[in-house]
Protein backbone atom coordinates (compact mmCIF):
# COMPACT_ATOMS: atom_id res chain seq x y z
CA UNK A 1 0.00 0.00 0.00
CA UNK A 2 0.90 3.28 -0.71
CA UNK A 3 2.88 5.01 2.14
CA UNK A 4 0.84 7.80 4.58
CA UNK A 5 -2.48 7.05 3.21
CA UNK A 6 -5.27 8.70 4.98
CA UNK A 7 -7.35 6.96 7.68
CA UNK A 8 -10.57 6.78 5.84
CA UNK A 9 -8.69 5.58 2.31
CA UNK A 10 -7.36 2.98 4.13
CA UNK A 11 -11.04 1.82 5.90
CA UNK A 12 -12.13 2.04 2.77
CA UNK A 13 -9.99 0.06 0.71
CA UNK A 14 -11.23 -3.48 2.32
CA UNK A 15 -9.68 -6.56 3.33
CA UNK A 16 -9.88 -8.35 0.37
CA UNK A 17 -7.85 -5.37 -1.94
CA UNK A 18 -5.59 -5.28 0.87
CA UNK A 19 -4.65 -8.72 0.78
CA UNK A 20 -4.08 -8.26 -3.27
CA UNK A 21 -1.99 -5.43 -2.90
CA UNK A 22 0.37 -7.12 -0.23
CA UNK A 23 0.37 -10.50 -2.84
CA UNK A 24 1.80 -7.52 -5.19
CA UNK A 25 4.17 -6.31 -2.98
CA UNK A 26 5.74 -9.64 -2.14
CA UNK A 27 6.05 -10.07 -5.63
CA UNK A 28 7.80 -7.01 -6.48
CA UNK A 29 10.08 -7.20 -3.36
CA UNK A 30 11.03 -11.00 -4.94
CA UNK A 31 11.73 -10.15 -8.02
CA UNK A 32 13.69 -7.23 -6.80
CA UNK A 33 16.00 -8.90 -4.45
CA UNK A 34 16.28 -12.18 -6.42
CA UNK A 35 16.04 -10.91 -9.67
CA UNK A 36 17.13 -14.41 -11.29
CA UNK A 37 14.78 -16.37 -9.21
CA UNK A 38 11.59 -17.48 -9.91
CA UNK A 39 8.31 -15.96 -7.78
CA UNK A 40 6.05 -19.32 -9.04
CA UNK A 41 8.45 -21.89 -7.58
CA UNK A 42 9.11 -20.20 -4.46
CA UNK A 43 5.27 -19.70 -3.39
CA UNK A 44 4.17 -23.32 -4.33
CA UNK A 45 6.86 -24.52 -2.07
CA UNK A 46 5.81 -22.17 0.72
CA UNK A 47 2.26 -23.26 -0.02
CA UNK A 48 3.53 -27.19 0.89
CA UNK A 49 5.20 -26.25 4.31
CA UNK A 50 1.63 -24.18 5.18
CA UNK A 51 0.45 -27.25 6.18
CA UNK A 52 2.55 -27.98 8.36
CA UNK A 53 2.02 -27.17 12.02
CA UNK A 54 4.50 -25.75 14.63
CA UNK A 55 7.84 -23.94 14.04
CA UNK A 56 9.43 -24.77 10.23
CA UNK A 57 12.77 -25.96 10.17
CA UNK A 58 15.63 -23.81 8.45
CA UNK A 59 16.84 -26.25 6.21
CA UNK A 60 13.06 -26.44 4.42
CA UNK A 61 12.25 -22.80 4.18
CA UNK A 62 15.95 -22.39 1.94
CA UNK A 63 14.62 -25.21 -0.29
CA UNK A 64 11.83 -22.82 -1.20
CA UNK A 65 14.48 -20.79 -3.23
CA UNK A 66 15.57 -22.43 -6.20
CA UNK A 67 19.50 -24.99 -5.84
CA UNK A 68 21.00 -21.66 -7.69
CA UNK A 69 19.95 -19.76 -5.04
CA UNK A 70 20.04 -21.73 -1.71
CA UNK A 71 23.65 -20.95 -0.34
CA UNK A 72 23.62 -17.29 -1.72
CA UNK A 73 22.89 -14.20 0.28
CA UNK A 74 21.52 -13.90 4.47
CA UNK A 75 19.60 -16.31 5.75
CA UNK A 76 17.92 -14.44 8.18
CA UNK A 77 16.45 -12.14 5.02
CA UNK A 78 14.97 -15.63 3.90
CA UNK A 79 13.35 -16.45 7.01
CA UNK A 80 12.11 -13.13 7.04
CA UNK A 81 10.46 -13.10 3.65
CA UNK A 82 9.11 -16.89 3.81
CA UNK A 83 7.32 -15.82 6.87
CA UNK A 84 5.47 -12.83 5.03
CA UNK A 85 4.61 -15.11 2.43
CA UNK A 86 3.33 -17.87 4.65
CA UNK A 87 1.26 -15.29 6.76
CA UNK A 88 0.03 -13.79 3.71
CA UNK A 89 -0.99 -17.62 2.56
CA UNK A 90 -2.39 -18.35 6.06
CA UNK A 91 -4.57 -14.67 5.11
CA UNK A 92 -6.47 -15.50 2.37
CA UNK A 93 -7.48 -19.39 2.85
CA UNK A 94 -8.93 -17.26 6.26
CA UNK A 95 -10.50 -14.45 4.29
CA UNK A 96 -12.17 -17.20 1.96
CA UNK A 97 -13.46 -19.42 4.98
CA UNK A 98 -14.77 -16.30 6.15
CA UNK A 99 -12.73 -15.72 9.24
CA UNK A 100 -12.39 -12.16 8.72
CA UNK A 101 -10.93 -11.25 11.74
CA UNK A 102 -8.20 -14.33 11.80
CA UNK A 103 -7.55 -13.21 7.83
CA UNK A 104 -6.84 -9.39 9.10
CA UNK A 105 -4.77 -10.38 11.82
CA UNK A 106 -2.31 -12.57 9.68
CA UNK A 107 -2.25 -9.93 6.99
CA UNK A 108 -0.92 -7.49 9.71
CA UNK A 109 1.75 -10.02 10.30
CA UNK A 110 2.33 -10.36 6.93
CA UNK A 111 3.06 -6.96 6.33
CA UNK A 112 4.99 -6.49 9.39
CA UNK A 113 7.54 -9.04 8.10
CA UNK A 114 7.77 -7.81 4.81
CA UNK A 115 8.81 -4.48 6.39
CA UNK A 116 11.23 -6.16 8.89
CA UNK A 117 12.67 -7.62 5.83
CA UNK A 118 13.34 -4.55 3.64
CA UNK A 119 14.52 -2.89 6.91
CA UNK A 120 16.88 -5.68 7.48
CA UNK A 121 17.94 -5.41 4.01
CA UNK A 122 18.74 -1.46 3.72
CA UNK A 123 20.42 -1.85 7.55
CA UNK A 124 22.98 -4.49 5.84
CA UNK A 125 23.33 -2.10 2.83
CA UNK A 126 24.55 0.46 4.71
CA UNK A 127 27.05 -1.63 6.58
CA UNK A 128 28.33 -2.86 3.24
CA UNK A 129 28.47 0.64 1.91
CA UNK A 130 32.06 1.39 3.01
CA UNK A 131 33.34 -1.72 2.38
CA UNK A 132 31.98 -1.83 -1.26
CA UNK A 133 33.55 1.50 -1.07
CA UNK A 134 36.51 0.70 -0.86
CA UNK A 135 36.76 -1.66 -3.30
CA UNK A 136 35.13 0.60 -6.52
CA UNK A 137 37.94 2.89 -4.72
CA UNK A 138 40.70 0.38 -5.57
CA UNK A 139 39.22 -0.27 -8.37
CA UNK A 140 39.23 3.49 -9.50
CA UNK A 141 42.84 4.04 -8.40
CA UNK A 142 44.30 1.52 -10.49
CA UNK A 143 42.49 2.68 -13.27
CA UNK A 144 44.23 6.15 -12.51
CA UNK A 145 47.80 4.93 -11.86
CA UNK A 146 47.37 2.72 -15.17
CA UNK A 147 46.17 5.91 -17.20
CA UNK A 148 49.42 8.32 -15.62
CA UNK A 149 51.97 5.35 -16.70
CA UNK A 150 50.80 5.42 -20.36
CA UNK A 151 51.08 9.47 -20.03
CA UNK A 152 54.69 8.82 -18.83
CA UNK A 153 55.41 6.43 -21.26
CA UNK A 154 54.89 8.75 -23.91
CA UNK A 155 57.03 11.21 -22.36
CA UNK A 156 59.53 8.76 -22.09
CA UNK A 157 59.17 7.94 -25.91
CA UNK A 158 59.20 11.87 -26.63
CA UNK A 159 62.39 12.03 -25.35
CA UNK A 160 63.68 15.33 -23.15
CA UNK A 161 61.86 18.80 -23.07
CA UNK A 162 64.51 20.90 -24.13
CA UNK A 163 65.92 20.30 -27.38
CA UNK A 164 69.36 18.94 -27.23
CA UNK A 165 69.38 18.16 -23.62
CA UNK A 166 69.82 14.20 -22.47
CA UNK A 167 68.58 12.01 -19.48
CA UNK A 168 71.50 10.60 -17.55
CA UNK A 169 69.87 9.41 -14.70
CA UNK A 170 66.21 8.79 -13.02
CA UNK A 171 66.67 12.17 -11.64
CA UNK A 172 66.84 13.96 -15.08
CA UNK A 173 63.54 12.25 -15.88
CA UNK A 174 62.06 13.37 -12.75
CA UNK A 175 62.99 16.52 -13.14
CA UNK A 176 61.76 16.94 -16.61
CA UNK A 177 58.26 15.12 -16.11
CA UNK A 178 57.79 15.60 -12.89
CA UNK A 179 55.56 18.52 -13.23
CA UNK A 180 53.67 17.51 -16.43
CA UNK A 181 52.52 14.41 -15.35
CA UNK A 182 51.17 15.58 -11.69
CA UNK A 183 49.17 18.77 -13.87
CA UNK A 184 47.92 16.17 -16.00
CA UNK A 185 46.73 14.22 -13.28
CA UNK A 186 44.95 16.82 -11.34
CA UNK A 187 42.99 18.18 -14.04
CA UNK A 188 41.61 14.49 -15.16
CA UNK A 189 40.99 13.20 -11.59
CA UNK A 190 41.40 16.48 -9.13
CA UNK A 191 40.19 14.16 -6.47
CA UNK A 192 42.89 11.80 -6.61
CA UNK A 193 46.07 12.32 -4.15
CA UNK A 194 49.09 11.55 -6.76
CA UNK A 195 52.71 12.21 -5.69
CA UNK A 196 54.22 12.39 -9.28
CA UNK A 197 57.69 11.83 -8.61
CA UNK A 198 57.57 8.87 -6.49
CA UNK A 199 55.20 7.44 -9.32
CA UNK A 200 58.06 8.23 -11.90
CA UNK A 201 60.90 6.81 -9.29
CA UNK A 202 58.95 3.77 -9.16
CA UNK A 203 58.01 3.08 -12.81
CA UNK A 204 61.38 3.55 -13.95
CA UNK A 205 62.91 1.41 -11.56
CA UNK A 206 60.19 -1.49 -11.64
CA UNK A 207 60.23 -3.75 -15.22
CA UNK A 208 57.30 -2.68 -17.80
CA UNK A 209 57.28 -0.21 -20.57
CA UNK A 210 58.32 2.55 -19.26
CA UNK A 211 61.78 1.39 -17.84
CA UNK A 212 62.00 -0.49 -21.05
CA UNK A 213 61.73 2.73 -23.25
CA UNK A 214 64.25 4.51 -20.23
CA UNK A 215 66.71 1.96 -21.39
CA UNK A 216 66.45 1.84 -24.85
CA UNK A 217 66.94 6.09 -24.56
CA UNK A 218 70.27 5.67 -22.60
CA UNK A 219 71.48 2.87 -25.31
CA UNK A 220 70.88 5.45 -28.20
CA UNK A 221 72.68 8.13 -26.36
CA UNK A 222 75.16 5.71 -26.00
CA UNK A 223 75.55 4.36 -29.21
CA UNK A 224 75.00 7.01 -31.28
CA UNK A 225 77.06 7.75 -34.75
CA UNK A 226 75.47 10.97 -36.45
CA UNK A 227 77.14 13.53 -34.53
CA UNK A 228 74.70 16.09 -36.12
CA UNK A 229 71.63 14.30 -35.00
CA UNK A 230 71.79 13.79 -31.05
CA UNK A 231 69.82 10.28 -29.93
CA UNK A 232 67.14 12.94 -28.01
CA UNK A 233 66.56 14.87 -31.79
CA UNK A 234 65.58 10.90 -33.46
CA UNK A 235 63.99 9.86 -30.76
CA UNK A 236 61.38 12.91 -30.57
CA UNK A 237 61.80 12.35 -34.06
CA UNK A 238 60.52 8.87 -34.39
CA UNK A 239 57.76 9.72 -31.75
CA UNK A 240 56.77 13.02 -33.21
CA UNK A 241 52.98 11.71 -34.10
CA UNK A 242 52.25 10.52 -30.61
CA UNK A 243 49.23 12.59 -29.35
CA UNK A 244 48.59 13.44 -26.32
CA UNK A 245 45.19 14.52 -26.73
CA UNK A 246 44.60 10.46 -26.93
CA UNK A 247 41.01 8.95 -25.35
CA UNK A 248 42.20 6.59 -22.55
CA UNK A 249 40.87 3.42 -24.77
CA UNK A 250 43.48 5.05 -27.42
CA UNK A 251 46.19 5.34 -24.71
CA UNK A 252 45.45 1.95 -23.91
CA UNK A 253 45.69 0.35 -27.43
CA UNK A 254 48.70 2.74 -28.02
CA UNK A 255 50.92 0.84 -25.07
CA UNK A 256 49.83 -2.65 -26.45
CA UNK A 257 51.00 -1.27 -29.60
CA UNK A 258 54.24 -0.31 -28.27
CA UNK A 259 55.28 -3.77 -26.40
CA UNK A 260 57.80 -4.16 -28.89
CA UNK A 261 59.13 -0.99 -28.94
CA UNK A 262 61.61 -2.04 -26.47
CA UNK A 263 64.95 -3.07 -28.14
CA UNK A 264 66.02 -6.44 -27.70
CA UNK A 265 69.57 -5.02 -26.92
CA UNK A 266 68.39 -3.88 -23.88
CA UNK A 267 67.63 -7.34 -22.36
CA UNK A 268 71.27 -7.47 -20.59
CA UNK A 269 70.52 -4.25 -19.14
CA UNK A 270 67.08 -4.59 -17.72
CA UNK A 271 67.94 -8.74 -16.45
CA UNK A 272 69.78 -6.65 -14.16
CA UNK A 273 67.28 -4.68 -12.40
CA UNK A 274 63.78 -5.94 -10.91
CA UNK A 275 60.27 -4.91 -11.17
CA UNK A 276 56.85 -4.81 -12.01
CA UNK A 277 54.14 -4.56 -14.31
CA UNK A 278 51.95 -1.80 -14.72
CA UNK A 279 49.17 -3.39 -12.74
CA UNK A 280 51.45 -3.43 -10.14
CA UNK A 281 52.25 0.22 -10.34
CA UNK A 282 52.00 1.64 -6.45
């Protein structure tokens, strides 16, 4: 029934409607909680224990819920709900016999279950609520810490700020991304506490892309022949089309893309140092 109805609505509305619109309710509240259950099963099973007489045993009122559904969620919500739908039950065969009075009385009980029930229900969603919290939280963070590696990846594969300039160390690349990454990161996710330069410490010291393309930087400065060209002018270069104006799903399919960027030279190098993938990015 509607919620704050007046008295005389109410008076008015008889026993028998009443007892239809709490069969609806029960329904809806079903099909709402146990959305891949079935209503039909569960009342013809509740209709077989009716008969019985005296205090139902546990173990029978969860067989009322289809084998899919037995072991899953509270059992206390079960009980809860069987018992409107058995007082509800016990309701009507009274209303038909015409015990009007016995019929009213269960249908109070009825409905006072069914609202034990959905307080039961929102008291356990609150307690759940910081829990579940924290794990769309997690959830949300990685998804942060995944998008700021593929940012400074692409620095890395850009190569130094300042034309001419080289990285010699961790530091250099600190220094030079340091600042770009953390503004990029608070204007995509200004809730998000991000220390940029410990992210940059640790994703060029841990193995993945990032360190990969590090490596493969220092090699070319290293190696390189063209004295007109410095290894920082072909490396922006070679990475002059990456955009950084990329969707996330671009970034994304832009790092797969660049697995095998790394060059193989670089395997001595890196077999030296440990680390971790992206997904295990602090």
């Amino acid at each position: 029934m509607y919620a704050y109805e007046p008295i005389n609505s109410i008076k008015s509305l008889g026993l028998n409607a009443g007892l239809k619109q709490i069969a609806i309710e029960l329904r809806n509240v079903f099909n709402n909680y146990w959305r891949e259950d079935i209503f039909s099963h569960f009342e013809r099973e509740c209709r077989k224990l009716f008969k019985e007489d005296g205090i139902i045993d546990e173990k029978k009122i969860i067989r009322c819920w289809t084998a899919d559904f037995r072991q899953s969620g509270s059992t206390e919500l079960k009980e809860r709900f069987f018992y409107a739908m058995l007082y509800h039950i016990g309701a009507e065969q009274e209303y038909y016999k015409g015990n009007h009075g016995a019929a009213g009385l269960l249908a109070m009980r009825s409905a006072h279950e069914l609202g034990r029930f959905d307080g039961w229900r929102a008291c356990m969603e609150t307690i759940n609520a910081p829990y579940n919290g924290r794990i769309k939280g997690g959830e949300a963070g990685k998804a942060i810490r995944e998008d700021a590696y593929i940012e400074l990846f692409r620095y890395i594969q850009s190569g130094p700020i300042k034309e001419g300039s080289t990285w010699k160390s961790k530091e250099d690349v600190i220094r030079d991304c340091e600042q770009r990454l953390q503004s990029y990161i608070n204007k995509k996710y200004p809730l998000f506490s991000f220390m940029a330069d410990n992210f940059i410490d640790n994703s060029l010291s841990k193995k993945g892309l990032v360190k990969d393309a590090f490596l493969s930087y220092k090699k070319a400065v290293k190696d390189k022949v063209d004295t007109d060209s410095t290894p920082s002018d072909q490396i922006n270069s070679q990475n002059a089309k990456t955009n950084a104006d990329l969707t996330f799903d671009q970034r994304l399919s832009f790092l797969q893309r660049q697995q095998d960027c790394a060059s193989p030279a670089n395997e001595t190098d890196s077999s030296n140092e440990q680390g971790a993938d992206p997904d295990e990015q602090p």
